[in-house]
C-alpha atoms as a PDB file:
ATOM      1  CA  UNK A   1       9.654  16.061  11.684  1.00  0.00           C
ATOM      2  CA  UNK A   2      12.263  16.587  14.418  1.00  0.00           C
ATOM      3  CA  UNK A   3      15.751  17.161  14.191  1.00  0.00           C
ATOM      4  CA  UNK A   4      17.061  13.473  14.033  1.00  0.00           C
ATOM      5  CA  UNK A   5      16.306  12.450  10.574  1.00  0.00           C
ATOM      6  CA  UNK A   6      15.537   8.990   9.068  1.00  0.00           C
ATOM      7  CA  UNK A   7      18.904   6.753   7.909  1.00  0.00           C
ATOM      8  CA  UNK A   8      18.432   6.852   4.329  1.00  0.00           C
ATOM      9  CA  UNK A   9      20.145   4.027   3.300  1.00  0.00           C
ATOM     10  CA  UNK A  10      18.302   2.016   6.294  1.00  0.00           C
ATOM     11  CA  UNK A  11      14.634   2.723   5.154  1.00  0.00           C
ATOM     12  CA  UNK A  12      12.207   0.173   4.221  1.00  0.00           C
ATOM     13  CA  UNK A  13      10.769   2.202   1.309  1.00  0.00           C
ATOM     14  CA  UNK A  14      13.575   1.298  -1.175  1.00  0.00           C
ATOM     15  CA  UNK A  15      13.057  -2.156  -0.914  1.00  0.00           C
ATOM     16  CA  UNK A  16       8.993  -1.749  -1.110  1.00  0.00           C
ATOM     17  CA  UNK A  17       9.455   0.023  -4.062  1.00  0.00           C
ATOM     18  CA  UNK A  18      12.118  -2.978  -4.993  1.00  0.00           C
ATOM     19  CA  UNK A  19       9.374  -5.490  -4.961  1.00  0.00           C
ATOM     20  CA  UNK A  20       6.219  -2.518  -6.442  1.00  0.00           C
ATOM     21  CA  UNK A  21       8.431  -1.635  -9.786  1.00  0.00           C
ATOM     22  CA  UNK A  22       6.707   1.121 -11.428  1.00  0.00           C
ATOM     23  CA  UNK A  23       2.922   2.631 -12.529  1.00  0.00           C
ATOM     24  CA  UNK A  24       2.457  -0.607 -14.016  1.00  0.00           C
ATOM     25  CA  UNK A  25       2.704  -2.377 -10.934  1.00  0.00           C
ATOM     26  CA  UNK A  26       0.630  -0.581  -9.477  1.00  0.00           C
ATOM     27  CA  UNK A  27      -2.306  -0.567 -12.177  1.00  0.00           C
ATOM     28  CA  UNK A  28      -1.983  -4.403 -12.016  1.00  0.00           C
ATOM     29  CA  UNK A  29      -2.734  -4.544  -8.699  1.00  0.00           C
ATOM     30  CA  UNK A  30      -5.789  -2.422  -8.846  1.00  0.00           C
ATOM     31  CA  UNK A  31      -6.742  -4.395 -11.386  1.00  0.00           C
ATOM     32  CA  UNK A  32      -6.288  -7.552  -8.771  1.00  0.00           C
ATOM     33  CA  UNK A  33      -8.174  -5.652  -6.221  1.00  0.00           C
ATOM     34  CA  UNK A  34     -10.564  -5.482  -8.371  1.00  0.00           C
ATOM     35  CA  UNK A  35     -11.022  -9.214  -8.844  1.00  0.00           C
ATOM     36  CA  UNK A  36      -9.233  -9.834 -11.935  1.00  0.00           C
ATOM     37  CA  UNK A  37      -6.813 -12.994 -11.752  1.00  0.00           C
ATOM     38  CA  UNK A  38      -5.836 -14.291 -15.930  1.00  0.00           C
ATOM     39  CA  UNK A  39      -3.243 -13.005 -17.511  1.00  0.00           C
ATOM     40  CA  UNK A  40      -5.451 -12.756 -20.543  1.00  0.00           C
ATOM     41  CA  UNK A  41      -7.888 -10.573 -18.111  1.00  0.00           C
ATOM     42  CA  UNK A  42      -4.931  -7.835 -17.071  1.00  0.00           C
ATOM     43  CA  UNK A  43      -3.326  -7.653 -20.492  1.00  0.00           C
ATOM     44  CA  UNK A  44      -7.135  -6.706 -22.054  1.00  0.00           C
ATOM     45  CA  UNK A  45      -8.169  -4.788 -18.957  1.00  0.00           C
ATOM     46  CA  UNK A  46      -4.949  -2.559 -19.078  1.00  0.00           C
ATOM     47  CA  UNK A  47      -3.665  -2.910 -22.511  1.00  0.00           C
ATOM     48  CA  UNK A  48      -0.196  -3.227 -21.015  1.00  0.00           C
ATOM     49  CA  UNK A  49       2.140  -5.692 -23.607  1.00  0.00           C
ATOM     50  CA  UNK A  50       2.312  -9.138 -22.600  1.00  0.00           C
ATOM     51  CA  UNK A  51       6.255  -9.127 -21.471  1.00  0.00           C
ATOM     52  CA  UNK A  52       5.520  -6.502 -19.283  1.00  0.00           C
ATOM     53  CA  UNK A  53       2.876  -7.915 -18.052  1.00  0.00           C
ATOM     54  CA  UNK A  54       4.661 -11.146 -17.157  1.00  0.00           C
ATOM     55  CA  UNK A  55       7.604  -9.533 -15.748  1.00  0.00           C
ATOM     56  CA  UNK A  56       5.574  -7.604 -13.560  1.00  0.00           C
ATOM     57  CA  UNK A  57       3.192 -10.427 -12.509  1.00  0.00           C
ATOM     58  CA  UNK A  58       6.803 -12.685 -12.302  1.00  0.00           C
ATOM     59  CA  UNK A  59       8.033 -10.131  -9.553  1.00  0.00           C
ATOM     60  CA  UNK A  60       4.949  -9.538  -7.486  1.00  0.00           C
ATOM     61  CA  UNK A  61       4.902 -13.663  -7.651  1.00  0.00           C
ATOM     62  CA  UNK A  62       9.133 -13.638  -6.293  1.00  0.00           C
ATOM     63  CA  UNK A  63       8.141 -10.887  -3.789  1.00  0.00           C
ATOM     64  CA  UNK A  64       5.209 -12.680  -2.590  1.00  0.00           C
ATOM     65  CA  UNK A  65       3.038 -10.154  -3.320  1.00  0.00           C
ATOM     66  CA  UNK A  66       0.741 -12.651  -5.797  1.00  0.00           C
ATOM     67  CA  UNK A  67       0.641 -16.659  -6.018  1.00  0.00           C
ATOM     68  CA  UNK A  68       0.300 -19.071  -8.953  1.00  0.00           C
ATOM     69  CA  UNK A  69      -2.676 -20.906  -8.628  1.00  0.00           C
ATOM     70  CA  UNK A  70      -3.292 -24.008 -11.559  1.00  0.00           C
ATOM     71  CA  UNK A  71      -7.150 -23.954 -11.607  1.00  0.00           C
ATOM     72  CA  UNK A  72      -8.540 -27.395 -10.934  1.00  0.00           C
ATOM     73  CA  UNK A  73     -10.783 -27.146 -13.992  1.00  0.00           C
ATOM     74  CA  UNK A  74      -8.497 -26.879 -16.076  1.00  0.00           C
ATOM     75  CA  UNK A  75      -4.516 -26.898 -14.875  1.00  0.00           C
ATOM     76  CA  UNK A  76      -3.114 -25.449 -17.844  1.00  0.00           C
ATOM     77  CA  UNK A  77      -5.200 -21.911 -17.152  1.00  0.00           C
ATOM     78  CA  UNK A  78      -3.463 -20.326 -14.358  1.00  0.00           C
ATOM     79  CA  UNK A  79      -4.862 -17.080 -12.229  1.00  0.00           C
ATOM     80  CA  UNK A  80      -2.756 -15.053 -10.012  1.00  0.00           C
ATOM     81  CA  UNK A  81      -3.868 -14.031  -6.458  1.00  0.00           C
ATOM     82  CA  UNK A  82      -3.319 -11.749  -3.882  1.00  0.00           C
ATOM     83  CA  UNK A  83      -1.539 -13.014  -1.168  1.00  0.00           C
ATOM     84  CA  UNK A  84      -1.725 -11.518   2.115  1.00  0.00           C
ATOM     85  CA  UNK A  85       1.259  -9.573   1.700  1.00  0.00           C
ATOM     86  CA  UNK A  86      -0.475  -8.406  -1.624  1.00  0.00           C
ATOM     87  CA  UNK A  87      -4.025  -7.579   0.221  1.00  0.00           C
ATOM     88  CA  UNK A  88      -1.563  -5.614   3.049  1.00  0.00           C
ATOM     89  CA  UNK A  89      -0.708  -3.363   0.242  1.00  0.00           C
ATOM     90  CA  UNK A  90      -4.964  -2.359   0.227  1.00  0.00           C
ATOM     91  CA  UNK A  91      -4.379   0.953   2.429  1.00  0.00           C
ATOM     92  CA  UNK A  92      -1.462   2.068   0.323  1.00  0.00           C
ATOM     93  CA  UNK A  93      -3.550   1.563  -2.902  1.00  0.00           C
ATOM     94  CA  UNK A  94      -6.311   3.374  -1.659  1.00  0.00           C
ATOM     95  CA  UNK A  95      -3.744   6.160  -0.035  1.00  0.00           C
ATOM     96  CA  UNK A  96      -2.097   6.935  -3.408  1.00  0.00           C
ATOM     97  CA  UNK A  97      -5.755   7.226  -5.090  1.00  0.00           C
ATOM     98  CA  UNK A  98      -7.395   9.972  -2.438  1.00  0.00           C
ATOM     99  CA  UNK A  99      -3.980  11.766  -2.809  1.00  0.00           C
ATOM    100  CA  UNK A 100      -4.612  11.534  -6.740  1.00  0.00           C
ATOM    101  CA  UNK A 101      -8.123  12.301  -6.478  1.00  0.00           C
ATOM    102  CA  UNK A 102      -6.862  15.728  -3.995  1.00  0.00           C
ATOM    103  CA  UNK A 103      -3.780  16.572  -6.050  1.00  0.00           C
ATOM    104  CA  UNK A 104      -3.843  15.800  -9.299  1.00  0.00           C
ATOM    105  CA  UNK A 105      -7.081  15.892 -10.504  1.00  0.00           C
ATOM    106  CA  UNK A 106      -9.080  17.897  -8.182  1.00  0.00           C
ATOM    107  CA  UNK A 107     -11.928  15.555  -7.965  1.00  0.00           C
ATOM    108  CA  UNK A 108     -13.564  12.245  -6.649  1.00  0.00           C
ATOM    109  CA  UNK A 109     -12.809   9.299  -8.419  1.00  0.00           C
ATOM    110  CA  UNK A 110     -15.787   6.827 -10.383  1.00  0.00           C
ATOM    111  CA  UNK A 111     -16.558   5.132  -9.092  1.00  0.00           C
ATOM    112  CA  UNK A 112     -17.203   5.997  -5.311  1.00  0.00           C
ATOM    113  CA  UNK A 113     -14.857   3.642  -2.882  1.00  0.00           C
ATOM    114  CA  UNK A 114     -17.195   2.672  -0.317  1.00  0.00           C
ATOM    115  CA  UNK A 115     -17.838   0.792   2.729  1.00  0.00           C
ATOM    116  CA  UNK A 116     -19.313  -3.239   1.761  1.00  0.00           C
ATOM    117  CA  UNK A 117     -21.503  -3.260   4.760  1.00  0.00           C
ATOM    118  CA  UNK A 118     -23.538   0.618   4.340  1.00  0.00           C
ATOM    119  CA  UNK A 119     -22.299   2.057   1.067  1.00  0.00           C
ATOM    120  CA  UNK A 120     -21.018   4.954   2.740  1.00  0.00           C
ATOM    121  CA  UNK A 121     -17.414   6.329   1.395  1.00  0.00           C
ATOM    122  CA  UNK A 122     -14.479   5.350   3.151  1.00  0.00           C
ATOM    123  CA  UNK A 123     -12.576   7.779   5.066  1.00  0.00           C
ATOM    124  CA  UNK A 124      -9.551   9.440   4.171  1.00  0.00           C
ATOM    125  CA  UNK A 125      -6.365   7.605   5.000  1.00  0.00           C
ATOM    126  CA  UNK A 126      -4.229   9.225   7.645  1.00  0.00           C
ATOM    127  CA  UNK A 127      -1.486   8.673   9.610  1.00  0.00           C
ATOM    128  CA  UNK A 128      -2.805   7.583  13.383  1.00  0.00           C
ATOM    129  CA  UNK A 129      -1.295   7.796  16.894  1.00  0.00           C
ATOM    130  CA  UNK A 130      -1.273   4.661  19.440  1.00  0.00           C
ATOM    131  CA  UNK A 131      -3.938   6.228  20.755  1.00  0.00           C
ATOM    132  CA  UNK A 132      -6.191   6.885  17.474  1.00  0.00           C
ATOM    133  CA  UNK A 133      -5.559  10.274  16.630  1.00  0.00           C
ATOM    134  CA  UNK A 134      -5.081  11.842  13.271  1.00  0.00           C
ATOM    135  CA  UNK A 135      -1.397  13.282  13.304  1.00  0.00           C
ATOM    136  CA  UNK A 136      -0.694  16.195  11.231  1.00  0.00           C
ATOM    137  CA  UNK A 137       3.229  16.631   9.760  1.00  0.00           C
ATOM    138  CA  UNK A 138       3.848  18.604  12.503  1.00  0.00           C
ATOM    139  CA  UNK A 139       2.951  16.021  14.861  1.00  0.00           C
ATOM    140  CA  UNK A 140       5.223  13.308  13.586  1.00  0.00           C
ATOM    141  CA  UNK A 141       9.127  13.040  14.698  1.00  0.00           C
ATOM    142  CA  UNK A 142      12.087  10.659  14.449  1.00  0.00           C
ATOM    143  CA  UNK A 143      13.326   8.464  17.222  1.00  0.00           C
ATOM    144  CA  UNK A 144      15.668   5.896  17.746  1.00  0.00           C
ATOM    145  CA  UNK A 145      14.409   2.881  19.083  1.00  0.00           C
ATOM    146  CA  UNK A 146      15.429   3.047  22.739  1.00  0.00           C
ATOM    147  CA  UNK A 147      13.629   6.030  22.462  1.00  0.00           C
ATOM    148  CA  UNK A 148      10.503   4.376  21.790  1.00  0.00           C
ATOM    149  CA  UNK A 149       8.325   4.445  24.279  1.00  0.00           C
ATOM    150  CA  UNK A 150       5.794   1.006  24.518  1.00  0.00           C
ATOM    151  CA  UNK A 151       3.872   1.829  28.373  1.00  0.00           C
ATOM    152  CA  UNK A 152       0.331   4.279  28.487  1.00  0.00           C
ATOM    153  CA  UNK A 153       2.173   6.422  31.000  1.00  0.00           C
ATOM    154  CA  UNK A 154       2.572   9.739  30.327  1.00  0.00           C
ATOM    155  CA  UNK A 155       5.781  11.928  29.500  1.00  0.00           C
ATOM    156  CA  UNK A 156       5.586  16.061  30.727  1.00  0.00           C
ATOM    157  CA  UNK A 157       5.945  18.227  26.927  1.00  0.00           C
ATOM    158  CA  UNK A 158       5.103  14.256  25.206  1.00  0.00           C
ATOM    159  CA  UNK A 159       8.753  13.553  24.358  1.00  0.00           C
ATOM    160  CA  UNK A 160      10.290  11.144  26.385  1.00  0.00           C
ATOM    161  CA  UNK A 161      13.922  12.601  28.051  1.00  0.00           C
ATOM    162  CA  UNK A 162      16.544  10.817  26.039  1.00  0.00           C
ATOM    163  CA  UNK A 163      15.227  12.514  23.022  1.00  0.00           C
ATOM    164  CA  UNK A 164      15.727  16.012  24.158  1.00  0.00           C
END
């Protein structure tokens, strides 16, 4: 990906994973994609023990990840929701479970993921240019941000001169 390479102490993905935790966290929030919001609900669903449970629900609630709601029914029962931030993490979810279903076990998860509106599958997730394009690892390099180009016009050989 180019010969300038990424500050690792600078990246975002520490702190993402910060606020994720671990396969638990991330089975929890399939499970709240999946419209599951009880405590009772995840710790059946998943058969994950209770403290971890609440420790993980507890962090995706400080990260903002998932709210506390007190249901007007009845305010004792609580259900946790996504939050936006939570429902920004759909394209990651769905990411990590093609590369599963490609890598690890060779075949297409049950059951099918698939568009609300025509029940066709959705595509793969890929990495896109401005422009729309499907970028490949070759296609993809480092830059500094005065490098960073933000106009349509066009640069000769597509890298812009101060990253020569």
């Amino acid at each position: 990906m180019g010969e300038l390479r990424e500050p690792l102490n600078e990246c975002s993905l520490p702190a993402a994973l910060e606020s994720m935790g671990e396969r638990w966290a991330f089975l929890i929030l399939r499970a709240a994609f999946n419209g599951l919001q009880h405590f009772e609900e995840f710790q059946s669903e998943l058969g994950i023990a209770r403290n971890i449970l609440a420790n993980r629900l507890a962090r995706f609630v400080e990260h903002g990840i998932m709210e506390r709601r007190s249901l007007p029914e009845d305010r004792r029962k609580i259900a946790y929701c996504l939050t936006d931030k939570g429902y920004a993490l759909l394209p990651t979810m769905v990411a990590l479970r093609q590369w599963g279903e490609r890598w690890e076990t060779g075949c297409p998860a049950f059951p099918v993921l698939v568009d609300a509106r025509d029940y066709r599958p959705v595509q793969q997730v890929a990495v896109l240019s401005h422009d729309g394009r499907v970028l490949g690892k070759h296609d993809l390099h480092w830059a500094l941000p005065g490098d960073v180009r933000d106009d349509d016009t066009d640069v000769a050989g597509g890298v812009p001169e101060a990253a020569e």
